[in-house]
C-alpha atoms as a PDB file:
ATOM      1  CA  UNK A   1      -8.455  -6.850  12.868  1.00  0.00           C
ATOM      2  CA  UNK A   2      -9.663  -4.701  10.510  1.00  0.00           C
ATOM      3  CA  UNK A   3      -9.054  -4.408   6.679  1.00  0.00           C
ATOM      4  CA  UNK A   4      -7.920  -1.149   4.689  1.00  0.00           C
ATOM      5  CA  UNK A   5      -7.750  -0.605   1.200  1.00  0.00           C
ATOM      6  CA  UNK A   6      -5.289   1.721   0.477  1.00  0.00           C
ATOM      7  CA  UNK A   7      -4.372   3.064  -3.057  1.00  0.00           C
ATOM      8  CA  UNK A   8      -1.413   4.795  -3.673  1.00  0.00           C
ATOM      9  CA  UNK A   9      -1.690   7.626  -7.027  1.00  0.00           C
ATOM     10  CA  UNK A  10       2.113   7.980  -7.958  1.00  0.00           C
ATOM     11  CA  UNK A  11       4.214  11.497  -8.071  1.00  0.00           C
ATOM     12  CA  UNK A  12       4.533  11.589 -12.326  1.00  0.00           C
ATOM     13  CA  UNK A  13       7.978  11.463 -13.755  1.00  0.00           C
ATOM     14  CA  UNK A  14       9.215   9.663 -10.347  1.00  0.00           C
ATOM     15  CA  UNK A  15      12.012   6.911 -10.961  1.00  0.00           C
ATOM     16  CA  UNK A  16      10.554   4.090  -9.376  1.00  0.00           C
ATOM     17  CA  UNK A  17      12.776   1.645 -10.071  1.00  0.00           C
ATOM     18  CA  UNK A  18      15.537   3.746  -8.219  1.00  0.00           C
ATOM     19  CA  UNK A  19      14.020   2.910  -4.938  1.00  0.00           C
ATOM     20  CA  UNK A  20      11.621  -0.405  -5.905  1.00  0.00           C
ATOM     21  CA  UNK A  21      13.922  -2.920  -4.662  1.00  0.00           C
ATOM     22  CA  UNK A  22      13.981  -1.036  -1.048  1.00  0.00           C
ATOM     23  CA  UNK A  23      10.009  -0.399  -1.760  1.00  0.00           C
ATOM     24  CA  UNK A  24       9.405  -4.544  -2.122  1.00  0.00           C
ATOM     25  CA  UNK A  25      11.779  -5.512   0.707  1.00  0.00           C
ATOM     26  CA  UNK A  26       9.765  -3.094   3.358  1.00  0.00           C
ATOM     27  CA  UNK A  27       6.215  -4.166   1.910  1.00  0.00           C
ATOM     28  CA  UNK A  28       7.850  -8.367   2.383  1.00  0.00           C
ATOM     29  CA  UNK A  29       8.339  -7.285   5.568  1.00  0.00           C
ATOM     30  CA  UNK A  30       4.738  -5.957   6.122  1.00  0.00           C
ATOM     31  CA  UNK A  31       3.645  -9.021   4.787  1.00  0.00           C
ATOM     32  CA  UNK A  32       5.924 -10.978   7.055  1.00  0.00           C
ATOM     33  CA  UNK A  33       4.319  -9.163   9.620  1.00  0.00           C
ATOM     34  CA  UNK A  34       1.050  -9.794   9.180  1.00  0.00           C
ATOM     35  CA  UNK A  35       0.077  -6.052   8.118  1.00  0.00           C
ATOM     36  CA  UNK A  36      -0.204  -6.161   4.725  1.00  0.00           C
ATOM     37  CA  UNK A  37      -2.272  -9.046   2.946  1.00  0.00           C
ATOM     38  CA  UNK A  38      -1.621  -8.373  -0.619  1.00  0.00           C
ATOM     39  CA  UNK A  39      -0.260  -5.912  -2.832  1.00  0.00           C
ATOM     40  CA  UNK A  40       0.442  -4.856  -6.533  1.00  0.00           C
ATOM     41  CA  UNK A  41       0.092  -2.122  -8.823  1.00  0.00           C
ATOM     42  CA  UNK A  42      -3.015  -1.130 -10.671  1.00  0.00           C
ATOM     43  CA  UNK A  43      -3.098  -1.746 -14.459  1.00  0.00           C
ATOM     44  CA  UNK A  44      -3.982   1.248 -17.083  1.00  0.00           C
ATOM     45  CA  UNK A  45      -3.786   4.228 -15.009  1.00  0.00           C
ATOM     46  CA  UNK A  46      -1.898   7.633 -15.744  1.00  0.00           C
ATOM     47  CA  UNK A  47       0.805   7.849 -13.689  1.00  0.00           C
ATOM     48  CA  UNK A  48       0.708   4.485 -12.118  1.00  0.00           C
ATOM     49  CA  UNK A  49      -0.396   3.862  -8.860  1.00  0.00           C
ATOM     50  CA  UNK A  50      -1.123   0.472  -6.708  1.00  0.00           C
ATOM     51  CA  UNK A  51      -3.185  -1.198  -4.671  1.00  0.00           C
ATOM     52  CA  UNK A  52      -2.304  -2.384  -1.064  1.00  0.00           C
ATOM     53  CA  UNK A  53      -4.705  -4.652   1.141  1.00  0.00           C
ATOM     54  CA  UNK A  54      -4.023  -4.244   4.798  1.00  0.00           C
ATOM     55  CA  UNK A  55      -4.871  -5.184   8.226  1.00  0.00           C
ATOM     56  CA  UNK A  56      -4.433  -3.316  11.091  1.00  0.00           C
ATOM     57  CA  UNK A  57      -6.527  -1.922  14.147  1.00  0.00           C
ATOM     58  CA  UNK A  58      -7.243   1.417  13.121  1.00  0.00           C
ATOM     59  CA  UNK A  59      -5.918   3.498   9.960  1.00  0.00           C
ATOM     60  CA  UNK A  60      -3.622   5.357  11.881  1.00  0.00           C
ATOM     61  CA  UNK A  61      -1.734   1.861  12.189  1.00  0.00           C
ATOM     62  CA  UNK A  62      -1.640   1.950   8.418  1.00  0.00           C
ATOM     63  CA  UNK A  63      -0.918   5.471   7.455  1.00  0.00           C
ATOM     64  CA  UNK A  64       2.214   5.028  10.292  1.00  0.00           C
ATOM     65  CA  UNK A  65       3.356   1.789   8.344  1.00  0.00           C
ATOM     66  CA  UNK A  66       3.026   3.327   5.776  1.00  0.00           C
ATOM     67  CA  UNK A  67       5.010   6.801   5.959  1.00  0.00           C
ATOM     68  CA  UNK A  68       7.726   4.485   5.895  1.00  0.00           C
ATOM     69  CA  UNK A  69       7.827   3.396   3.064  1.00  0.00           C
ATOM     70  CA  UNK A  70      10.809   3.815   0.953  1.00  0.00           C
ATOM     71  CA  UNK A  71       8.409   5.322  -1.891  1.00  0.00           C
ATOM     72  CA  UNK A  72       7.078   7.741   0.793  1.00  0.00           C
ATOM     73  CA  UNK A  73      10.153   8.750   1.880  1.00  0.00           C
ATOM     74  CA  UNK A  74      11.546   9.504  -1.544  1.00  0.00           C
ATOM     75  CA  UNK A  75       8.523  11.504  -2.321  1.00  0.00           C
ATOM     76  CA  UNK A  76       7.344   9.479  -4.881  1.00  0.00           C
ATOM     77  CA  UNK A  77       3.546   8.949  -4.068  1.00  0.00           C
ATOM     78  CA  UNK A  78       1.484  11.786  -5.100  1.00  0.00           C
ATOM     79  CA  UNK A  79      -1.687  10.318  -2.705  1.00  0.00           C
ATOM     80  CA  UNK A  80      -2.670   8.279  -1.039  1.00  0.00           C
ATOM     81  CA  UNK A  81      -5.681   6.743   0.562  1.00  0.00           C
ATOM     82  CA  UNK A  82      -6.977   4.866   3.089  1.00  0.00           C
ATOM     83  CA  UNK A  83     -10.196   3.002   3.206  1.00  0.00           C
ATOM     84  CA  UNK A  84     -11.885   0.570   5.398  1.00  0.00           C
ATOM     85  CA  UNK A  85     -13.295  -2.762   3.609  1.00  0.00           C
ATOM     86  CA  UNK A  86     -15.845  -4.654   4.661  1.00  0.00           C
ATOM     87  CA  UNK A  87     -15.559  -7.656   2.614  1.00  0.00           C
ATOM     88  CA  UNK A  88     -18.605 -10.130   2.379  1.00  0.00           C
ATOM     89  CA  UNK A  89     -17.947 -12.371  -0.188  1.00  0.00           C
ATOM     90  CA  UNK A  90     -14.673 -14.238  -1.071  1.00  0.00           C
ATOM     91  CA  UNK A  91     -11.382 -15.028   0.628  1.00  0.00           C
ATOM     92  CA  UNK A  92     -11.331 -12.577   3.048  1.00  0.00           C
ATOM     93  CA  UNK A  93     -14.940 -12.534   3.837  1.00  0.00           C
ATOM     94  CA  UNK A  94     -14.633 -12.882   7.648  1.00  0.00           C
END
């Protein structure tokens, strides 16, 4: 498997905590899954945002997992993207 680093750039003014519970639940269920390794949001940035580490075969795995999340589906992430990692060094150095 393959790792992605995917960061999510929330929509501003979007009530996140209208839909967070629903948001956690699906990612514990990624993470149940195997699909997504860690996640959390990212510290100090405009309009918030996060950072999710998955695994997956290809990113069309994660961009499907992902369009269903309960943020994407309320329109609350502004962008998001997808990036292969390659890590060397640490705990998921393969």
């Amino acid at each position: 498997m393959t790792y992605f680093a995917v960061q999510y750039d929330y929509t501003p003014g979007a009530d996140l905590d209208s839909v967070r519970p629903a948001h956690r639940a699906y990612l514990r269920k990624l993470a149940e899954a195997g699909d997504l390794v860690a996640s959390g949001p990212l510290v100090g940035t405009e309009h918030g945002g996060a950072l999710l580490i998955m695994q997956a075969p290809h990113p069309e795995r994660v961009a499907d997992l992902l369009d269903r999340d309960p943020f994407a589906a309320s329109e609350f992430i502004a962008r998001r993207t997808i990036t292969e990692w390659d890590p060397v060094i640490g705990v998921f150095a393969g």
